[in-house]
N, C-alpha and C. Protein backbone atom coordinates (compact mmCIF):
# COMPACT_ATOMS: atom_id res chain seq x y z
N UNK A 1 18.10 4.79 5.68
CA UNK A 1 18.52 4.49 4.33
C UNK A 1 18.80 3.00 4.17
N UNK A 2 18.50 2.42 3.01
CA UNK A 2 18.84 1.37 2.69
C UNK A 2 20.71 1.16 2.80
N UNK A 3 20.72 -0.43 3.09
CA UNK A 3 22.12 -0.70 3.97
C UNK A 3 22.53 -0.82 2.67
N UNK A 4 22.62 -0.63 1.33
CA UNK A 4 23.54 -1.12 0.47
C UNK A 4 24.35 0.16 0.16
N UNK A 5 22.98 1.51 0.34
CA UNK A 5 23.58 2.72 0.04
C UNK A 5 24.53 3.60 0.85
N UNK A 6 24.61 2.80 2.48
CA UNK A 6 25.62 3.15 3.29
C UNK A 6 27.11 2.17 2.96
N UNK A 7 26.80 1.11 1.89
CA UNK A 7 28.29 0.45 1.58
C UNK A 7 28.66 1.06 0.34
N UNK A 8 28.00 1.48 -0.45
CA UNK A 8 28.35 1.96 -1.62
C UNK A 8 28.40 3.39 -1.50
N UNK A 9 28.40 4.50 -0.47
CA UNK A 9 28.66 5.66 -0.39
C UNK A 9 30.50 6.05 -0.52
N UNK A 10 30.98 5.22 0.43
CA UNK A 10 32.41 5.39 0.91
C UNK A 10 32.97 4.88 -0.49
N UNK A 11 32.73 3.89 -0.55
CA UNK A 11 33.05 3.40 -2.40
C UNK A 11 33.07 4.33 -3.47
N UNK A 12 31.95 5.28 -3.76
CA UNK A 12 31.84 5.94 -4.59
C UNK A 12 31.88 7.16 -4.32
N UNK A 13 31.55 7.67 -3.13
CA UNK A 13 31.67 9.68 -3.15
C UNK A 13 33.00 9.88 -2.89
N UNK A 14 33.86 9.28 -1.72
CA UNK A 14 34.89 9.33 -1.54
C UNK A 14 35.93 9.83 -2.44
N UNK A 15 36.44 8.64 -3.41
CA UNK A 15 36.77 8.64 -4.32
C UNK A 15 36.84 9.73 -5.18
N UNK A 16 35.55 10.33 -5.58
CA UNK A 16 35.33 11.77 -6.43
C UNK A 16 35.78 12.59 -5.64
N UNK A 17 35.54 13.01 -4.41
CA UNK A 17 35.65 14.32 -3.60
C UNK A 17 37.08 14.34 -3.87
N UNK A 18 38.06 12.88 -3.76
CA UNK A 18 39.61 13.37 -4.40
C UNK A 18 39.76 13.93 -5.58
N UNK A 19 39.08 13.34 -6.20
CA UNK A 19 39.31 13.11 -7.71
C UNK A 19 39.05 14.24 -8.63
N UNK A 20 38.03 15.23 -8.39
CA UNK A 20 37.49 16.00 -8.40
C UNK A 20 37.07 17.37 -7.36
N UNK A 21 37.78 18.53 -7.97
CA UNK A 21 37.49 19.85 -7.23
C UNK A 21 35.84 20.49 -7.42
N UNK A 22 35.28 20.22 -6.14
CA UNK A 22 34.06 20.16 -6.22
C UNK A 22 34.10 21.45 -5.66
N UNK A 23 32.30 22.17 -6.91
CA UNK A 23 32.21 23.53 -6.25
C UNK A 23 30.75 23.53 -6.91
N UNK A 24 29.85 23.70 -5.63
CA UNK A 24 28.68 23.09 -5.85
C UNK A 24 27.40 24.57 -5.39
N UNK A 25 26.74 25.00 -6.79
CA UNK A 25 26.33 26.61 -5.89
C UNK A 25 24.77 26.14 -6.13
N UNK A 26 23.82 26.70 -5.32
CA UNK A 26 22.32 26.48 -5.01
C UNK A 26 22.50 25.21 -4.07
N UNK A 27 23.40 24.38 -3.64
CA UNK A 27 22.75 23.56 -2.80
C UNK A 27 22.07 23.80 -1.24
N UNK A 28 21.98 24.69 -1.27
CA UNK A 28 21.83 25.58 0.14
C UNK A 28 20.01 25.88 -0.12
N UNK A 29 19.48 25.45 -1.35
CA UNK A 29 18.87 25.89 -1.38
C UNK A 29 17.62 24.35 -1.50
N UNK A 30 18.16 23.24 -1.70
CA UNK A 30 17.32 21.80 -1.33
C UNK A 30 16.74 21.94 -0.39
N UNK A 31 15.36 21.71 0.08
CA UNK A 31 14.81 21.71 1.26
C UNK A 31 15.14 20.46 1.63
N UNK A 32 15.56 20.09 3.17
CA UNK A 32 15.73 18.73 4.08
C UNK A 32 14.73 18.02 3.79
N UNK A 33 13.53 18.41 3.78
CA UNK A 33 12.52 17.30 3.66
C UNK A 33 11.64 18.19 2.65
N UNK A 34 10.54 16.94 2.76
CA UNK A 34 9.56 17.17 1.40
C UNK A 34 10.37 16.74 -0.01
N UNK A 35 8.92 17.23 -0.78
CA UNK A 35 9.05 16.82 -2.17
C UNK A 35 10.59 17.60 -2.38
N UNK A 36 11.35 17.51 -3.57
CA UNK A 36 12.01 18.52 -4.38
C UNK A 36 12.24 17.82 -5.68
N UNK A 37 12.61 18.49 -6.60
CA UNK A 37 12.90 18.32 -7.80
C UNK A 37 14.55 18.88 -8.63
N UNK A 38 15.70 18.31 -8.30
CA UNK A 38 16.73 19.05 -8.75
C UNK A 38 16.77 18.43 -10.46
N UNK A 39 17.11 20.00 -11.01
CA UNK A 39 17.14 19.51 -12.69
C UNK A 39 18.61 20.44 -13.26
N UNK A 40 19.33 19.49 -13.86
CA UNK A 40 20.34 20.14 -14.69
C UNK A 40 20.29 20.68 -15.87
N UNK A 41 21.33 21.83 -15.99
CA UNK A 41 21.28 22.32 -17.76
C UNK A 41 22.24 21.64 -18.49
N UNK A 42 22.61 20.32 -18.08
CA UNK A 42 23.31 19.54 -18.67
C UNK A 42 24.42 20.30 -19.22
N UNK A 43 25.58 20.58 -19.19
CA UNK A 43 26.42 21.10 -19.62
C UNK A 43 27.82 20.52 -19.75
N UNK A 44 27.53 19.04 -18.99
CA UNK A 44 28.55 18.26 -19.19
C UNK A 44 28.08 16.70 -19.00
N UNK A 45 28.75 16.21 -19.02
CA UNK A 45 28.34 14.44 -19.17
C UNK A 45 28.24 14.27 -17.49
N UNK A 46 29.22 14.79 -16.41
CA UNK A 46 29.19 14.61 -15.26
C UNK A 46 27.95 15.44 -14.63
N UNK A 47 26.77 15.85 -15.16
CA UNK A 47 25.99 16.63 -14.15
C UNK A 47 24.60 15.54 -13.26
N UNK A 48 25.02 14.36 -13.65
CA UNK A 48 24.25 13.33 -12.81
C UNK A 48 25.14 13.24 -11.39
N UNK A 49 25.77 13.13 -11.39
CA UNK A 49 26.98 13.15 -10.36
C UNK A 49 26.98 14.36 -9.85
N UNK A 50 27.34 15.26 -10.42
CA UNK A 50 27.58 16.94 -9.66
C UNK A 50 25.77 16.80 -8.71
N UNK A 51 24.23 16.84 -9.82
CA UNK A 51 23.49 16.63 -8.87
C UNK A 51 23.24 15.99 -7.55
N UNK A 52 23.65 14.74 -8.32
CA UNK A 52 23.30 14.25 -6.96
C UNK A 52 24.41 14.18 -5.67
N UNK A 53 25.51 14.80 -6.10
CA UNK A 53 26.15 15.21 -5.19
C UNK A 53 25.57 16.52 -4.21
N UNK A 54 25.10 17.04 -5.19
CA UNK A 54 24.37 18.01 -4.08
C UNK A 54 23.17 17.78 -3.33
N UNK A 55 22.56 16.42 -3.85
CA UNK A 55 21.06 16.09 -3.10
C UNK A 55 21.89 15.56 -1.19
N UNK A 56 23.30 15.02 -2.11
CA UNK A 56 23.50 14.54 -0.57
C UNK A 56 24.02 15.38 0.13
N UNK A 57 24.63 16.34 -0.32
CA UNK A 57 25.37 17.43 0.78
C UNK A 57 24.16 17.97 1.52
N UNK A 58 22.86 18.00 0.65
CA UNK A 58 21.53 18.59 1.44
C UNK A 58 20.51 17.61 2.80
N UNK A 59 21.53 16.25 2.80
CA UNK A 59 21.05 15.49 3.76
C UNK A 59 20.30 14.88 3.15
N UNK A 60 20.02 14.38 1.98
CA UNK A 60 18.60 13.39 0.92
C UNK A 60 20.05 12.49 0.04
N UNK A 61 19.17 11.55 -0.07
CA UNK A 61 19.02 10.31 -0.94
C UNK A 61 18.69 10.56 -2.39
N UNK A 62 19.42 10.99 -3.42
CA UNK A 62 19.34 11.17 -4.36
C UNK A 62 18.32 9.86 -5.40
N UNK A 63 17.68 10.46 -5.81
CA UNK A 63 16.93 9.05 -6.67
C UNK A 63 16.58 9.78 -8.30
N UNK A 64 16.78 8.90 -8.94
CA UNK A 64 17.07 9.30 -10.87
C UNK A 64 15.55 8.62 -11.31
N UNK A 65 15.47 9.77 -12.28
CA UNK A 65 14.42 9.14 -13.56
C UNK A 65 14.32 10.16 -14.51
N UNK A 66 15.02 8.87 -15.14
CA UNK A 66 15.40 9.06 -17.23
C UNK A 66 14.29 8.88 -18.19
């Protein structure tokens, strides 16, 4: 992984995992590797965050396009 995203992890996930009672269901279901595609039903302003919180609990590098 790029070295900026190992300084800005502790910075930013950290933080939420206090901040926020995380309860995260299908992530069990990201494949480790290969393509994937995670998509939200948007149901709140935080589901960029809730996603890609789960791309990382699945061992991936979350990457966005709006």
């Amino acid at each position: 992984m790029e070295p900026w995203y190992r300084i800005a992890e502790p910075i930013l996930i950290r933080p939420n995992q206090l901040w926020f009672n995380w309860h995260l269901e299908g992530a069990d279901r990201i494949p480790s590797t290969g393509p994937a595609i995670v998509a939200g039903n948007h149901i709140s302003y935080m589901d960029q965050f809730v996603s890609g919180r789960a791309v990382i609990r699945a061992g991936r590098r979350p990457r966005y396009m709006a």
